[in-house]
PDB file of N, CA and C in Angstrom:
ATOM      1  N   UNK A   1      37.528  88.300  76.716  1.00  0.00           N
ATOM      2  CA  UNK A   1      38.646  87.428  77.039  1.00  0.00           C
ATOM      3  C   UNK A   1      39.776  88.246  77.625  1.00  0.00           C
ATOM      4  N   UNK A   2      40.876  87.715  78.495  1.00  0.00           N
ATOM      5  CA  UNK A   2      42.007  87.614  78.993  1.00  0.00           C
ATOM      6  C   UNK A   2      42.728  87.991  78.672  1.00  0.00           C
ATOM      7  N   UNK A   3      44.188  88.246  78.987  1.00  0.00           N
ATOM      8  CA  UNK A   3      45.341  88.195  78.056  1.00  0.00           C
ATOM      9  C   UNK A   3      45.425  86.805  78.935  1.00  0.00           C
ATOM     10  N   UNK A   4      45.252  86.524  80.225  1.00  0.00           N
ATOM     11  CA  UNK A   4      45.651  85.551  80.891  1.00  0.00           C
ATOM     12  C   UNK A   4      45.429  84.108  80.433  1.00  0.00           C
ATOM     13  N   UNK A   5      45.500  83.295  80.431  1.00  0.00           N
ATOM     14  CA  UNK A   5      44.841  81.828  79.895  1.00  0.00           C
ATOM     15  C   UNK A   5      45.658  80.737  78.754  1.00  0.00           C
ATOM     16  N   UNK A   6      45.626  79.893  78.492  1.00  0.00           N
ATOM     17  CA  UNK A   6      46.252  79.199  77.450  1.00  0.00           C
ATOM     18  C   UNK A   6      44.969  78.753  76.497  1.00  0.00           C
ATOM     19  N   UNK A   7      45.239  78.777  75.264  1.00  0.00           N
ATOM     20  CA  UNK A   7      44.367  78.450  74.340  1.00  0.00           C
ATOM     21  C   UNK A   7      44.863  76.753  73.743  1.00  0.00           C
ATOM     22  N   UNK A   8      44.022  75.944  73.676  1.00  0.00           N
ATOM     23  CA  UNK A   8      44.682  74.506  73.523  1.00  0.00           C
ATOM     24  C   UNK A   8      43.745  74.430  71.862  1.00  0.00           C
ATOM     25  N   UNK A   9      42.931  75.567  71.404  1.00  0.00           N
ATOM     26  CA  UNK A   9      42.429  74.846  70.305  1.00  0.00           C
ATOM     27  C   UNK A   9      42.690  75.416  69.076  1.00  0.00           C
ATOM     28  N   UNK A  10      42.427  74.771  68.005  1.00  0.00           N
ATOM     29  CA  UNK A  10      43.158  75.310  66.758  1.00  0.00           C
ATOM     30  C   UNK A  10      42.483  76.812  66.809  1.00  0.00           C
ATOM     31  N   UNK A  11      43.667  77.845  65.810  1.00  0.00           N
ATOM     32  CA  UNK A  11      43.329  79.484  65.483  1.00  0.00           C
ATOM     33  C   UNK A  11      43.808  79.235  63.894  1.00  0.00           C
ATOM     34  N   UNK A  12      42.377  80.106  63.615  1.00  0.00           N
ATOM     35  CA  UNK A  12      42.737  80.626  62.275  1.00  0.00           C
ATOM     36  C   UNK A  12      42.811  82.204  62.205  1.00  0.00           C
ATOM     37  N   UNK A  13      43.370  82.772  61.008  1.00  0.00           N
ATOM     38  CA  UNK A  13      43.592  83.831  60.702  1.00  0.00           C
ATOM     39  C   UNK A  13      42.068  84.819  60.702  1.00  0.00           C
ATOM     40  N   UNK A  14      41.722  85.734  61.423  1.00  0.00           N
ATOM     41  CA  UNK A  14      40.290  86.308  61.262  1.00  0.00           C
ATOM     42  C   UNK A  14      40.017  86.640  59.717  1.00  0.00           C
ATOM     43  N   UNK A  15      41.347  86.993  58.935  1.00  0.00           N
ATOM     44  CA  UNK A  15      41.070  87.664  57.936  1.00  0.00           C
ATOM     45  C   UNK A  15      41.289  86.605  56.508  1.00  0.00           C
ATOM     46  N   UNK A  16      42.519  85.475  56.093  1.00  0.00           N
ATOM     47  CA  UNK A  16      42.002  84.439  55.537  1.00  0.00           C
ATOM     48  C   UNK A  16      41.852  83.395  56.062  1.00  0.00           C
ATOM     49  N   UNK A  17      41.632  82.894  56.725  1.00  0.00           N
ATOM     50  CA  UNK A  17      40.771  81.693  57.720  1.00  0.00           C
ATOM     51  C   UNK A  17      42.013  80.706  57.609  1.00  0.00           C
ATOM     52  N   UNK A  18      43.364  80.739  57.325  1.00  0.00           N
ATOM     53  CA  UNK A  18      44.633  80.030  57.210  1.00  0.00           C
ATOM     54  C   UNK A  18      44.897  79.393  58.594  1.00  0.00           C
ATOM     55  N   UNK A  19      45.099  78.192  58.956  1.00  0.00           N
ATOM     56  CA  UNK A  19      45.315  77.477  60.254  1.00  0.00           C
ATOM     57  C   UNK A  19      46.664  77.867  60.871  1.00  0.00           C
ATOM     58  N   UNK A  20      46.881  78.433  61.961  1.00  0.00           N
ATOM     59  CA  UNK A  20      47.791  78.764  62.142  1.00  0.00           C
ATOM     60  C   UNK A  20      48.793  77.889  63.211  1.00  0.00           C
ATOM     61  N   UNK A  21      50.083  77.900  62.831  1.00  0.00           N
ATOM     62  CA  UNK A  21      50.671  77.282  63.173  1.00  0.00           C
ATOM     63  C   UNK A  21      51.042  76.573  65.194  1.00  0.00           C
ATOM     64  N   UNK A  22      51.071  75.376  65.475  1.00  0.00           N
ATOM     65  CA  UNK A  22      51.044  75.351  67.417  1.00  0.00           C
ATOM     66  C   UNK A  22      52.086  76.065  67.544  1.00  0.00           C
ATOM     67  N   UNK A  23      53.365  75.310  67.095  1.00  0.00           N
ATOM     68  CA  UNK A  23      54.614  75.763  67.471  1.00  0.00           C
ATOM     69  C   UNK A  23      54.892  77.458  66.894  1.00  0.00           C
ATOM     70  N   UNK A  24      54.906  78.546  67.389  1.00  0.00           N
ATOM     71  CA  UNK A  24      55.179  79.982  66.819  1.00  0.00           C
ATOM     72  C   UNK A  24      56.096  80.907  67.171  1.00  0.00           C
ATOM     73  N   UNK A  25      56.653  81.294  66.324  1.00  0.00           N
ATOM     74  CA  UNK A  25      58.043  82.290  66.445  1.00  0.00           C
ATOM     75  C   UNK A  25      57.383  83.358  66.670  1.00  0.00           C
ATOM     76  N   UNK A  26      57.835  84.297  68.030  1.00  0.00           N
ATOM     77  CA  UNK A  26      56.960  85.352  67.840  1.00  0.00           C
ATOM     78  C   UNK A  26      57.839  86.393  67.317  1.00  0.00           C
ATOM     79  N   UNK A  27      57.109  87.893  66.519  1.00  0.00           N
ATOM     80  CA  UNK A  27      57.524  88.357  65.918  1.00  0.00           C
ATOM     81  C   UNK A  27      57.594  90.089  67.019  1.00  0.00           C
ATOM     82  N   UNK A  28      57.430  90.187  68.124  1.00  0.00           N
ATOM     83  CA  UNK A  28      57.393  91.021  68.894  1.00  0.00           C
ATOM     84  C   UNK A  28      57.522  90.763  69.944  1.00  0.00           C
ATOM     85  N   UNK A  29      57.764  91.996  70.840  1.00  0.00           N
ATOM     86  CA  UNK A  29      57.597  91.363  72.672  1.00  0.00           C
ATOM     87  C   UNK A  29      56.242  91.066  73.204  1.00  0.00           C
ATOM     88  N   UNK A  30      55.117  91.720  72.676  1.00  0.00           N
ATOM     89  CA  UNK A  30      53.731  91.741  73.415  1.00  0.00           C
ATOM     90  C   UNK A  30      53.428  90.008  72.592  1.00  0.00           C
ATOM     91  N   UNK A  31      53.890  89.439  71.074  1.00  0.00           N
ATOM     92  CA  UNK A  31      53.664  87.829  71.206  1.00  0.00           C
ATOM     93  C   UNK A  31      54.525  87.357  72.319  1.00  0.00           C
ATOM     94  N   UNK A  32      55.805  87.145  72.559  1.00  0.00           N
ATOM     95  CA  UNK A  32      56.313  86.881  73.077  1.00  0.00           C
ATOM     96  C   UNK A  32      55.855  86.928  74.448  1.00  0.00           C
ATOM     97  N   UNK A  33      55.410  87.879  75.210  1.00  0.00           N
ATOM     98  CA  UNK A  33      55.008  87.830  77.072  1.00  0.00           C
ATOM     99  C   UNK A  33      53.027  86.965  76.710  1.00  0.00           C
ATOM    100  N   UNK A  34      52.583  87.546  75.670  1.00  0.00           N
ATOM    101  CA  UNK A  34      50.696  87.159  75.947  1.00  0.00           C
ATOM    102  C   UNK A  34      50.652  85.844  74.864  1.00  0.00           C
ATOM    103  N   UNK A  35      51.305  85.711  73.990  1.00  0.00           N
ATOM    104  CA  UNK A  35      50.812  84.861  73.178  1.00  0.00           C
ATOM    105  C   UNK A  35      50.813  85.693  71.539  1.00  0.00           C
ATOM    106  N   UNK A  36      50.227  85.187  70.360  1.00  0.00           N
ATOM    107  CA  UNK A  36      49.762  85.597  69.771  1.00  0.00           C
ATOM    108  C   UNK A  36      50.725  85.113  68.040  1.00  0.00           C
ATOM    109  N   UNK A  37      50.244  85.546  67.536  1.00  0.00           N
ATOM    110  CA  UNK A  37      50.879  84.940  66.075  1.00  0.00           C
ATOM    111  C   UNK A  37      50.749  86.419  64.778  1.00  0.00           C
ATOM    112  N   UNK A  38      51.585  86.329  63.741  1.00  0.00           N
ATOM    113  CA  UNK A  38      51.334  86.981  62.751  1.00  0.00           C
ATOM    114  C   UNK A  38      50.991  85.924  61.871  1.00  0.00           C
ATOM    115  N   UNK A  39      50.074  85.897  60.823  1.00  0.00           N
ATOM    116  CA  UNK A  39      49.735  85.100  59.548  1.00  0.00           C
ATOM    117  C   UNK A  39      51.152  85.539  58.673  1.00  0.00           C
ATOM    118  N   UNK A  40      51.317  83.971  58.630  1.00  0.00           N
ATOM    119  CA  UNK A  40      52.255  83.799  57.819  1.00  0.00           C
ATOM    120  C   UNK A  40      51.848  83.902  55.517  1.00  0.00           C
ATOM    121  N   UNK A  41      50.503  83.992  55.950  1.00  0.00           N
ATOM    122  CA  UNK A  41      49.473  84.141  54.615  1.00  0.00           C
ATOM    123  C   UNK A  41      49.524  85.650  54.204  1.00  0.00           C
ATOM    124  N   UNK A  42      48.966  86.188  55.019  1.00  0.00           N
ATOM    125  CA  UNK A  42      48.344  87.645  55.329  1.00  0.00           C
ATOM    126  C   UNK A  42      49.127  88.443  55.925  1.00  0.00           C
ATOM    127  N   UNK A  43      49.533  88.659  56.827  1.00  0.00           N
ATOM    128  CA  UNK A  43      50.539  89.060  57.419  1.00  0.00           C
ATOM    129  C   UNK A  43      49.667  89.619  58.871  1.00  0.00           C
ATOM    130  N   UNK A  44      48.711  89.856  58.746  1.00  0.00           N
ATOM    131  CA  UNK A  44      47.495  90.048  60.054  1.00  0.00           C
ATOM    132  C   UNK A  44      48.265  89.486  61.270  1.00  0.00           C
ATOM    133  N   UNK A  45      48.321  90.561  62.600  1.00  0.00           N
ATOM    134  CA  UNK A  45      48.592  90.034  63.793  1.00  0.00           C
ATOM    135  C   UNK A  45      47.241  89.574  64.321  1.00  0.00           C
ATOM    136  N   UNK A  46      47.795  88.850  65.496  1.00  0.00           N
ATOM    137  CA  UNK A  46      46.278  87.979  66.119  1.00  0.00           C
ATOM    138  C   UNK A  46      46.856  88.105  67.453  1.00  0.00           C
ATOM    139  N   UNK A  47      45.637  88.123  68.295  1.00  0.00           N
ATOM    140  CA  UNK A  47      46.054  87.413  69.612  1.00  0.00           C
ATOM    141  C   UNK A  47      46.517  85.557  69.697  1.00  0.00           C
ATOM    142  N   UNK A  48      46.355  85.112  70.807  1.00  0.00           N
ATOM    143  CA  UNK A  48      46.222  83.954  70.890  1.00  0.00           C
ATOM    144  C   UNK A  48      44.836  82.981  70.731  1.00  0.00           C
ATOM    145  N   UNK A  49      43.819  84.087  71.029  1.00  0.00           N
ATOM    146  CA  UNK A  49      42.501  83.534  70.439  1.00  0.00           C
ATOM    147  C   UNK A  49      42.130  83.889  69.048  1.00  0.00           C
ATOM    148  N   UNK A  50      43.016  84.600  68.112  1.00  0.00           N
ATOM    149  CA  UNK A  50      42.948  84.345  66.758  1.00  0.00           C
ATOM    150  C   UNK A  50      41.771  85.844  66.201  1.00  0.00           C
ATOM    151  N   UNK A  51      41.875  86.440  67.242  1.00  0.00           N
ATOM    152  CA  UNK A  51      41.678  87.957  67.431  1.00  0.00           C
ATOM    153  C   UNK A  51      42.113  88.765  66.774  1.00  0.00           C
ATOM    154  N   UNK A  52      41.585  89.433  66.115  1.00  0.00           N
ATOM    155  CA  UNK A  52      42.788  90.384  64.949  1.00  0.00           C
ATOM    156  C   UNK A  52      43.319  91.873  66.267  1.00  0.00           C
ATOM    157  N   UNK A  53      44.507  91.980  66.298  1.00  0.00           N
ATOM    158  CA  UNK A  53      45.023  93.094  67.174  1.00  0.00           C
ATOM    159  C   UNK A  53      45.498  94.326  65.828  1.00  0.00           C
ATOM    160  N   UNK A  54      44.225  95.208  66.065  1.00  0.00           N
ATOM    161  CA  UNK A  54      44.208  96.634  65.546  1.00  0.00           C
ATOM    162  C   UNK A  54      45.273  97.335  65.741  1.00  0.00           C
ATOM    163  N   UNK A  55      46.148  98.258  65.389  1.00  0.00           N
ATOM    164  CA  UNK A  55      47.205  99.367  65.500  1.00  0.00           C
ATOM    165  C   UNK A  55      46.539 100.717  65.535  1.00  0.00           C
TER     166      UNK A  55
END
């Protein structure tokens, strides 16, 4: 996958399977320009396809 694209379908957390929210505050610049979410459960970053993003 992309960074490019819009995702229209539900994401869960890779790590507790928690539904993550449409509307999302992002918590960095790289959510902010590609997309992407932190679990508000877990604290796990994701892409926008619900991708766990490694450090």
């Amino acid at each position: 996958m992309s960074k490019l694209g819009i995702n229209l379908k539900e994401v869960k957390c890779p790590n507790c399977g928690a539904v993550q929210p449409k509307v999302r505050t992002p918590k960095n610049f790289s959510q902010f320009l590609w997309g992407g979410n932190t679990c508000a459960n877990c604290g796990t970053e994701m892409d926008k396809f619900g991708k766990e993003i490694k450090k």
